[in-house]
C-alpha atoms as a PDB file:
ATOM      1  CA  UNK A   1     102.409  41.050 119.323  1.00  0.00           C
ATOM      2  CA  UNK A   2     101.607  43.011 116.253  1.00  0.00           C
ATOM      3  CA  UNK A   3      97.664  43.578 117.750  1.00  0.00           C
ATOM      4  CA  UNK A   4      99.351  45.310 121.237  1.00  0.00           C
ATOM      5  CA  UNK A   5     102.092  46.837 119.388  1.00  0.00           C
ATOM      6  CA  UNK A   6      99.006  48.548 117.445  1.00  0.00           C
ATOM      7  CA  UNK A   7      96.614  49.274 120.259  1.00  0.00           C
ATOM      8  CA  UNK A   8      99.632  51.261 121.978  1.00  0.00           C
ATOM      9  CA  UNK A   9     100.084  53.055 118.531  1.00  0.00           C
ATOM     10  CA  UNK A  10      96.805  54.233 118.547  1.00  0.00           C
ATOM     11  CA  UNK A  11      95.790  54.888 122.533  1.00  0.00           C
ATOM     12  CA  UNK A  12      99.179  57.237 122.898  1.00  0.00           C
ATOM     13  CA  UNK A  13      97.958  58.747 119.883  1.00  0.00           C
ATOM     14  CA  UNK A  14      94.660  59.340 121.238  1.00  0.00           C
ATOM     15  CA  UNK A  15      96.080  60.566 124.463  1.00  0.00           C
ATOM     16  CA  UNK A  16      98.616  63.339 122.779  1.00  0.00           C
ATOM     17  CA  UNK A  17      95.196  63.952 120.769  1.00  0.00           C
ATOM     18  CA  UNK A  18      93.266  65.185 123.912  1.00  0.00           C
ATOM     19  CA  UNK A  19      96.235  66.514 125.874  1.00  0.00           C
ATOM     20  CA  UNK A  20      96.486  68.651 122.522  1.00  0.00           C
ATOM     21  CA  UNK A  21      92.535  69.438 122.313  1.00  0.00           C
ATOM     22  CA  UNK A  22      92.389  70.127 126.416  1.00  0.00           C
ATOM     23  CA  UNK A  23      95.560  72.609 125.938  1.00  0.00           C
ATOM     24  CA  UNK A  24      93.495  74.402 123.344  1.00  0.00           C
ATOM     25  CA  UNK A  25      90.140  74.956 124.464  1.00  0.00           C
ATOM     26  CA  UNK A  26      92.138  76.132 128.076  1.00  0.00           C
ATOM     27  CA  UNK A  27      94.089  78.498 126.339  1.00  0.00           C
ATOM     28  CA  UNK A  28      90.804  80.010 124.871  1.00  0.00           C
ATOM     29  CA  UNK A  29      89.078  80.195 127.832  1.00  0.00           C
ATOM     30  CA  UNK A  30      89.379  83.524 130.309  1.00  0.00           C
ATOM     31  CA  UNK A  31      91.111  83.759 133.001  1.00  0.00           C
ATOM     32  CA  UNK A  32      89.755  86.677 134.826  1.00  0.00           C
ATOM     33  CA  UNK A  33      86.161  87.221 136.381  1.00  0.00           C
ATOM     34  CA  UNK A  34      85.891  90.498 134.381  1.00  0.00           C
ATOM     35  CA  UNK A  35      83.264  90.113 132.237  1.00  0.00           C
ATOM     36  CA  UNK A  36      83.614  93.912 131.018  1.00  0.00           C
ATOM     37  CA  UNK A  37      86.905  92.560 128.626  1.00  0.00           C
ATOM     38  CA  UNK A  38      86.190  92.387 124.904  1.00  0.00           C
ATOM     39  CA  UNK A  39      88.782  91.379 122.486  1.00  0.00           C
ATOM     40  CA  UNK A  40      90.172  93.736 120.315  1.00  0.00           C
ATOM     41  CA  UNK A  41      89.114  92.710 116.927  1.00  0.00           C
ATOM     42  CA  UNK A  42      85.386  93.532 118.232  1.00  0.00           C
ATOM     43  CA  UNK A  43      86.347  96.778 119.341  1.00  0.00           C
ATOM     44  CA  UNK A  44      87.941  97.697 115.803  1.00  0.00           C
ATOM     45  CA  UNK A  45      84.901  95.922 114.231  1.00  0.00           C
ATOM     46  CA  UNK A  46      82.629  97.995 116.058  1.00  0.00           C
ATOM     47  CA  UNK A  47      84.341 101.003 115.665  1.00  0.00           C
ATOM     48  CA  UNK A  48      84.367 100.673 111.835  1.00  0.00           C
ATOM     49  CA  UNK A  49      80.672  99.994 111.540  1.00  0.00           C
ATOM     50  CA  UNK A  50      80.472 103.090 114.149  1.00  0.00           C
ATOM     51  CA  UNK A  51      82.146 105.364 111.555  1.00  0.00           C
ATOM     52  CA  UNK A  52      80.479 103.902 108.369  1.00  0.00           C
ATOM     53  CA  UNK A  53      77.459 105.130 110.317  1.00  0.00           C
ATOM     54  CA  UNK A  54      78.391 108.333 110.571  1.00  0.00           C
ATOM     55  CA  UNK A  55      79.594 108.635 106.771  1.00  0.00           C
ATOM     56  CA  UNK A  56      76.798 107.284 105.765  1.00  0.00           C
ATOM     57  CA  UNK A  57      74.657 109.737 107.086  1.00  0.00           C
ATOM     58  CA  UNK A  58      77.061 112.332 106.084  1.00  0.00           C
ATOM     59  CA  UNK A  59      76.346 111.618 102.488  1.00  0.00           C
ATOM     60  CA  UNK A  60      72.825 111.545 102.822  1.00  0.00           C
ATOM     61  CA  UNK A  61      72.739 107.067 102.403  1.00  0.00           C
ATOM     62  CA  UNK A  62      70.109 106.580 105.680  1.00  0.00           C
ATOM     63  CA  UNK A  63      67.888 103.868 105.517  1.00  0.00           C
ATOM     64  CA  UNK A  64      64.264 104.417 105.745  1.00  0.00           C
ATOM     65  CA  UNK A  65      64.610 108.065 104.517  1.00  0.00           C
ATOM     66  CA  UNK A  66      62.217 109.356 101.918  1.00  0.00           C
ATOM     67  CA  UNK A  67      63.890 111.930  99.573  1.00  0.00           C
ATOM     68  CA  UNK A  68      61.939 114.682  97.325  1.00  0.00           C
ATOM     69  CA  UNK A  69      64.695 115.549  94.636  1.00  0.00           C
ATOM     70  CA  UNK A  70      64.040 119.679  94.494  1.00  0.00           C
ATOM     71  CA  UNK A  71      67.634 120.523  94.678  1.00  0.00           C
ATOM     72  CA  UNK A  72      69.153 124.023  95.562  1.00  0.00           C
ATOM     73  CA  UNK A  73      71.826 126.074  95.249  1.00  0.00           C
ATOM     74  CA  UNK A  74      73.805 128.217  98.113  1.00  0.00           C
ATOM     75  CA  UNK A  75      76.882 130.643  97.326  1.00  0.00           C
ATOM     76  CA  UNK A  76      79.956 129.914  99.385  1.00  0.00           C
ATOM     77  CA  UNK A  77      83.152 132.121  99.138  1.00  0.00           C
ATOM     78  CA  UNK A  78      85.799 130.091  97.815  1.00  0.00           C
ATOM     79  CA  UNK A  79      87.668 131.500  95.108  1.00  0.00           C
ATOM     80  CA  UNK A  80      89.987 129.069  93.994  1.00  0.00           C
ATOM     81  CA  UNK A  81      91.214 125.646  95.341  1.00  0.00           C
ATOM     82  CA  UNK A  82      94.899 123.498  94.720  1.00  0.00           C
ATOM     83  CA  UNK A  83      95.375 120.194  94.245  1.00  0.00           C
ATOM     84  CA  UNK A  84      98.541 118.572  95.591  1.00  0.00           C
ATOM     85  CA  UNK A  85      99.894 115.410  95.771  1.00  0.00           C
ATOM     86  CA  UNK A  86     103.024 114.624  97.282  1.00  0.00           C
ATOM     87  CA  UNK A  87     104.244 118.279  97.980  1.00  0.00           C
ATOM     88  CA  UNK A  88     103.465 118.816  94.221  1.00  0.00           C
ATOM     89  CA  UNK A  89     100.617 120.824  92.756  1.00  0.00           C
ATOM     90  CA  UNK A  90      99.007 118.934  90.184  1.00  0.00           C
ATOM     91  CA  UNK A  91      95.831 121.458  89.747  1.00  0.00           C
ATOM     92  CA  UNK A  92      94.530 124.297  90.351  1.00  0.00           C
ATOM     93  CA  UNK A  93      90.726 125.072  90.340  1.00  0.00           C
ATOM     94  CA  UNK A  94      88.609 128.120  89.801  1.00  0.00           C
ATOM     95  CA  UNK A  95      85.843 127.827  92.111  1.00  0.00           C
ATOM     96  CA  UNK A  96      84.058 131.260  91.925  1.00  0.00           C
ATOM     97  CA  UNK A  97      80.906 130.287  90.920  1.00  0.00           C
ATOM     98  CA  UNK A  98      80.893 126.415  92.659  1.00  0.00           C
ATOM     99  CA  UNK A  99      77.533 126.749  95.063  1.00  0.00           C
ATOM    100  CA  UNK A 100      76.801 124.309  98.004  1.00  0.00           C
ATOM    101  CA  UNK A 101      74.242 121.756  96.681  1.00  0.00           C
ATOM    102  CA  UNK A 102      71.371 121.101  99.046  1.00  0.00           C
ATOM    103  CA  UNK A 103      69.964 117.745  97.663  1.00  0.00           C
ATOM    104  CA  UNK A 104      67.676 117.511 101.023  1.00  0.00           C
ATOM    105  CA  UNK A 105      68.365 114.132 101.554  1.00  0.00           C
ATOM    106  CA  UNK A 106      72.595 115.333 101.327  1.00  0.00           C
ATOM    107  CA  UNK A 107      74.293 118.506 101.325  1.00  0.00           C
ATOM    108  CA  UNK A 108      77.501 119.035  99.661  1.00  0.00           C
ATOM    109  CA  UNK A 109      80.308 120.895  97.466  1.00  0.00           C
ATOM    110  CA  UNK A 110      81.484 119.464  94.009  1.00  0.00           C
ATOM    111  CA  UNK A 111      84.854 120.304  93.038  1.00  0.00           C
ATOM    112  CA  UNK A 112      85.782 118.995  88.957  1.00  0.00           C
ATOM    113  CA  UNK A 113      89.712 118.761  89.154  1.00  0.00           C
ATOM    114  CA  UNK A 114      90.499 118.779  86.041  1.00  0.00           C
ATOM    115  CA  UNK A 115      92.768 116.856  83.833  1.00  0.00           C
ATOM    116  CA  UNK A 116      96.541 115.305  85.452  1.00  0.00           C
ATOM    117  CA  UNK A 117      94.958 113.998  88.415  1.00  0.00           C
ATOM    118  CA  UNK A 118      94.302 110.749  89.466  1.00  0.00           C
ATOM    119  CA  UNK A 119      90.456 111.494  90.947  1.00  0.00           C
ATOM    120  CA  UNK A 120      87.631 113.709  88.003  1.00  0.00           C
ATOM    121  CA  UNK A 121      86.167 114.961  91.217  1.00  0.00           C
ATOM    122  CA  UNK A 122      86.030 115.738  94.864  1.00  0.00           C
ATOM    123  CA  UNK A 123      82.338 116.191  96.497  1.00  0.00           C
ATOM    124  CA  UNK A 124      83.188 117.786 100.062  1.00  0.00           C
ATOM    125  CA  UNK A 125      80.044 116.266 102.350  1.00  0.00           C
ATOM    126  CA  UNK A 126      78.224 118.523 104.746  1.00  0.00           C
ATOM    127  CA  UNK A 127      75.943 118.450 107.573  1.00  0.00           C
ATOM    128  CA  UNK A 128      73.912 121.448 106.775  1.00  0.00           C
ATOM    129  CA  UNK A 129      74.018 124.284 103.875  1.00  0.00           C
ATOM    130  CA  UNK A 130      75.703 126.230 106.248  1.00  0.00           C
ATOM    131  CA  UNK A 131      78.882 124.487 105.536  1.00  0.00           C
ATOM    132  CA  UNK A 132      79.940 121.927 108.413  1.00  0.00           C
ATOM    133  CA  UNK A 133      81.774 119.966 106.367  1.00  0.00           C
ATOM    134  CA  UNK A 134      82.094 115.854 107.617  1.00  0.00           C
ATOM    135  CA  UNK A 135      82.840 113.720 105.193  1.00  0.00           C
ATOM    136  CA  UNK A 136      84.759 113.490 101.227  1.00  0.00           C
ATOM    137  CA  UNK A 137      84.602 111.756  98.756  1.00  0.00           C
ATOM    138  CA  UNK A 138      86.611 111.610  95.375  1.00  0.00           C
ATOM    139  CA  UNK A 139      85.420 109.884  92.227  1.00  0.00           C
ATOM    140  CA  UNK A 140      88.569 107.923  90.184  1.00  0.00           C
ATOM    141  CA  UNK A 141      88.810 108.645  86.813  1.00  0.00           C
ATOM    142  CA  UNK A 142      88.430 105.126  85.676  1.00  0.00           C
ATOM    143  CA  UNK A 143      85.225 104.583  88.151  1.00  0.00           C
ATOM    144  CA  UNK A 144      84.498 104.074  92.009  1.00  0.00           C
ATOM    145  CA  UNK A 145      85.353 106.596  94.646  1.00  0.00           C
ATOM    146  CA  UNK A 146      86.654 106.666  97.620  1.00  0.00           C
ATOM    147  CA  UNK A 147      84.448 107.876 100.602  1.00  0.00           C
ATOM    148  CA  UNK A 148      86.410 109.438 103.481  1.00  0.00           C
ATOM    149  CA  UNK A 149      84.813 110.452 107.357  1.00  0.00           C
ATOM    150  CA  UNK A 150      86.487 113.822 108.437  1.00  0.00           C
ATOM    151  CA  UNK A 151      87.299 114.991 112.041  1.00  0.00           C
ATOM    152  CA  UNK A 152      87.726 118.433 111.553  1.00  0.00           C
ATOM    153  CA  UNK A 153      87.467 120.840 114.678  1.00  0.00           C
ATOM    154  CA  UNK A 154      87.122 124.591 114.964  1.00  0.00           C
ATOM    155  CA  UNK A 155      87.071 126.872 111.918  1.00  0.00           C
ATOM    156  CA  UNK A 156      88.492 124.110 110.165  1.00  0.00           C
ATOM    157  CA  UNK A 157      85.203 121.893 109.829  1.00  0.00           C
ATOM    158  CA  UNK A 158      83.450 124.674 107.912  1.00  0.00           C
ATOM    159  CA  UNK A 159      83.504 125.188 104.557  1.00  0.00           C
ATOM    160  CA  UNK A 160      83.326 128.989 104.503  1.00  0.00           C
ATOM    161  CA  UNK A 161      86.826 128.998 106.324  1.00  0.00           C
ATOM    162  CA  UNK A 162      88.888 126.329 105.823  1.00  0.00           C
ATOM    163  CA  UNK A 163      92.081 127.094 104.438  1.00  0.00           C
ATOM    164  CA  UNK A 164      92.844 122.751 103.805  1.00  0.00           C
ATOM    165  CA  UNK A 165      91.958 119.393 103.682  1.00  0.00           C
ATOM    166  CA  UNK A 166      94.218 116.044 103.349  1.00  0.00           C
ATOM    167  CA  UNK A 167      92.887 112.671 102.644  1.00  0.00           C
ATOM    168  CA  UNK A 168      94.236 109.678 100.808  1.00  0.00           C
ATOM    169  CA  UNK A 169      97.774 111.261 100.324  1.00  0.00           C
ATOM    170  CA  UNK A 170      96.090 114.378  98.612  1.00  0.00           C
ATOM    171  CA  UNK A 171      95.514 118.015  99.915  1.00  0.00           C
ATOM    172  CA  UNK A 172      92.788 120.493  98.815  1.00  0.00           C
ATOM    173  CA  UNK A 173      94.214 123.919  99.568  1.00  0.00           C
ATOM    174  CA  UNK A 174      91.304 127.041  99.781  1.00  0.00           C
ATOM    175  CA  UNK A 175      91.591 130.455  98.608  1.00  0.00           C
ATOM    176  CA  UNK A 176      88.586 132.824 100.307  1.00  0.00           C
END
């Protein structure tokens, strides 16, 4: 009696046990014919590598690429630039004399903010000496920085006329 008793035990077990694996491997299959349909977490996966990409090459980080370090120096006209944080100005930062870098293998504008804020500096990237400006990053005080693609459009992506930019909860305000 016991013996039967634990044979059915064990074969409705086993049965609830494939019901259970058949229900899951059907409810990861798909349904439709299109074969065009990619989940969503590849799309955002690929769009993230897409963009680390792009600020990669922004900063000058390409693979491959052979750099000579003769650096040089191009005037911009940016007088003076404010820091603010939450609707409050935390610095403010004479830039009269702050050049575009050209490192050839990156181009790009160092800004030192000063004491009071949470980042020592902010290097605005650029595509080309002429300003096009694509990417930031800001250096912590206590080490690391944060590296930030921008999508700026119209006068706003160059450097010789922007009047702001805001990343990470800050905003760099330009005085020409």
């Amino acid at each position: 009696m016991k013996v039967i008793k634990d044979f059915k035990n064990r074969a409705l077990s086993f049965f609830l046990n494939l019901i259970l694996l058949f229900c899951l491997v059907s409810s990861c299959k798909e349904e439709s014919n299109n074969s065009s349909v990619i989940p969503l977490s590849l799309i955002t996966i690929a769009k993230e590598a897409e963009n680390l990409e792009k600020l990669n090459q922004c900063m000058g980080r390409v693979p491959g690429q052979v750099c000579i370090t003769v650096v040089e120096h191009h005037p911009v006209n940016i007088r003076q630039i404010e820091v603010v944080q939450g609707g409050t100005q935390i610095a403010m930062v004479d830039a009269t004399n702050v050049p575009i870098t050209d490192a050839m293998c990156y181009v790009y504008y160092n800004i030192e903010l000063g004491n009071g804020t949470p980042y020592r500096r902010a290097k605005i990237y650029l595509k080309n000496k002429d300003g096009e400006i694509c990417g930031i990053g800001w250096e912590k005080n206590e080490g690391g920085t944060v590296d930030q693609l921008l999508n700026l459009i119209g006068e706003e992506k160059n450097l010789n006329t922007i009047t702001k930019i805001d990343s990470i909860g800050m905003t760099l305000k330009f005085t020409h």
